[in-house]
Protein backbone atom coordinates (compact mmCIF):
# COMPACT_ATOMS: atom_id res chain seq x y z
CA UNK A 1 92.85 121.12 115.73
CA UNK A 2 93.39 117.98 117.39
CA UNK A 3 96.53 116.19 116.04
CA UNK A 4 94.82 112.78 114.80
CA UNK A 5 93.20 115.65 112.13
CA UNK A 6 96.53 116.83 111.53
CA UNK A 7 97.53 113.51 110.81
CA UNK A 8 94.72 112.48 108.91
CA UNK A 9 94.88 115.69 106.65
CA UNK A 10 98.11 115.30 105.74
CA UNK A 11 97.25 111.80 104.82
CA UNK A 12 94.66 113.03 103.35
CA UNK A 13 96.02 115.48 101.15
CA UNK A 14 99.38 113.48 100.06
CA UNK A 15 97.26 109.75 99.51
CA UNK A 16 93.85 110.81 98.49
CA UNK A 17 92.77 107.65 100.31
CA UNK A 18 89.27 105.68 99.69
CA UNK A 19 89.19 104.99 102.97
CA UNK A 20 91.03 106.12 106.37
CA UNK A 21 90.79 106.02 109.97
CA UNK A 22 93.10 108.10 112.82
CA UNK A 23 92.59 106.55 116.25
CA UNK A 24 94.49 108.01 119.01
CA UNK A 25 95.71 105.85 121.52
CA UNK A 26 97.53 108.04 123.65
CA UNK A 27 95.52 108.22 126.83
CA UNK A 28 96.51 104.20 126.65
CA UNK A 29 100.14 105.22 127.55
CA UNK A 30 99.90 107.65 130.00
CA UNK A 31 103.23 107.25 132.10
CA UNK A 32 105.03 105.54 129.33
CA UNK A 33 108.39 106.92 128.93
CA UNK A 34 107.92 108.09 125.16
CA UNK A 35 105.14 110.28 126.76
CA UNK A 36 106.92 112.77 128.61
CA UNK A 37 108.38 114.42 125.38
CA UNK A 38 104.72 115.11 124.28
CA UNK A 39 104.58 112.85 121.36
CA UNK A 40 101.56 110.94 120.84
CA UNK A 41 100.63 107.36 120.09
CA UNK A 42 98.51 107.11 116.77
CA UNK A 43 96.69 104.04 114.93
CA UNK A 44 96.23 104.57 111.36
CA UNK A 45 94.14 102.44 108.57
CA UNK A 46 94.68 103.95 105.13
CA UNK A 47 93.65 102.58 101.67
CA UNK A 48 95.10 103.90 98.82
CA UNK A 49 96.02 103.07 95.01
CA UNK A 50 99.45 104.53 95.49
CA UNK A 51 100.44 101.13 97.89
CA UNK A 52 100.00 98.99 95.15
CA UNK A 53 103.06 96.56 94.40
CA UNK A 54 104.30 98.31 97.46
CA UNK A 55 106.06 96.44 100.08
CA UNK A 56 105.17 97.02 103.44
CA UNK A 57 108.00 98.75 104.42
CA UNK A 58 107.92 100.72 101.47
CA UNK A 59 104.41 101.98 102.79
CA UNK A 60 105.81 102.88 106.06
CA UNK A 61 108.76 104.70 104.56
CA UNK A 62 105.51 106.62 102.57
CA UNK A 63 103.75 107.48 105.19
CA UNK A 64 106.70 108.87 107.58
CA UNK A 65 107.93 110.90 104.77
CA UNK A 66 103.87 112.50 104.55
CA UNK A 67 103.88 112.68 107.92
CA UNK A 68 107.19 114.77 108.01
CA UNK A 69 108.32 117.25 110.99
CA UNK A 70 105.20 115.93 112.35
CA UNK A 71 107.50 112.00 113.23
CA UNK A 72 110.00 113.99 114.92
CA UNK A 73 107.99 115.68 117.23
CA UNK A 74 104.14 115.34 117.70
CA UNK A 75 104.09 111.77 117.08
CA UNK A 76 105.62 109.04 119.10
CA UNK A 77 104.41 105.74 118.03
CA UNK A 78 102.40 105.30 114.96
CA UNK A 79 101.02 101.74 114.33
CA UNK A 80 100.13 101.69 110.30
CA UNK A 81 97.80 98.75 108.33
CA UNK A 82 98.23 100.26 104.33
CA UNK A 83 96.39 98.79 101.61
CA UNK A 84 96.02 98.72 97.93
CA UNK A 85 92.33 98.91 97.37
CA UNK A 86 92.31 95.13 95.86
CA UNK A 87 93.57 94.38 99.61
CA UNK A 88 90.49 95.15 101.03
């Protein structure tokens, strides 16, 4: 299992989003020095009612602590757009 359906499992599981998107834009930083430890660079879109009145750090701070072990190791950069489902 490829690790942008890790991702979006967990995500998946934790959010029960309306909508959600994984793109992995790894192969975009081939070289980069974050690369070498094997950690990849992920995009994610996720709408969700549990963002509401939620700052956008505060989403962040959600989604690293879904995400887990998984920060630490398999992911290097993660670029996140969360939404409230009256955001969209």
């Amino acid at each position: 299992m490829s690790r942008a359906t890790l991702i979006e499992n967990r995500l998946r599981e934790v959010f029960a989003p309306s909508k959600i998107e994984i793109r992995d834009d790894s192969h975009r930083h081939a070289g980069h020095e974050g690369a070498k430890g094997g950690g990849g660079h992920f995009s994610v879109t996720i709408v969700a009612p549990q963002f509401q009145g939620r700052s956008s750090v505060q989403r962040h701070q959600m989604i690293y602590q879904a995400l887990g072990e998984m920060m630490k190791k398999e992911i290097h950069a993660l670029s996140i757009q969360a939404f409230a489902p009256d955001e969209v």
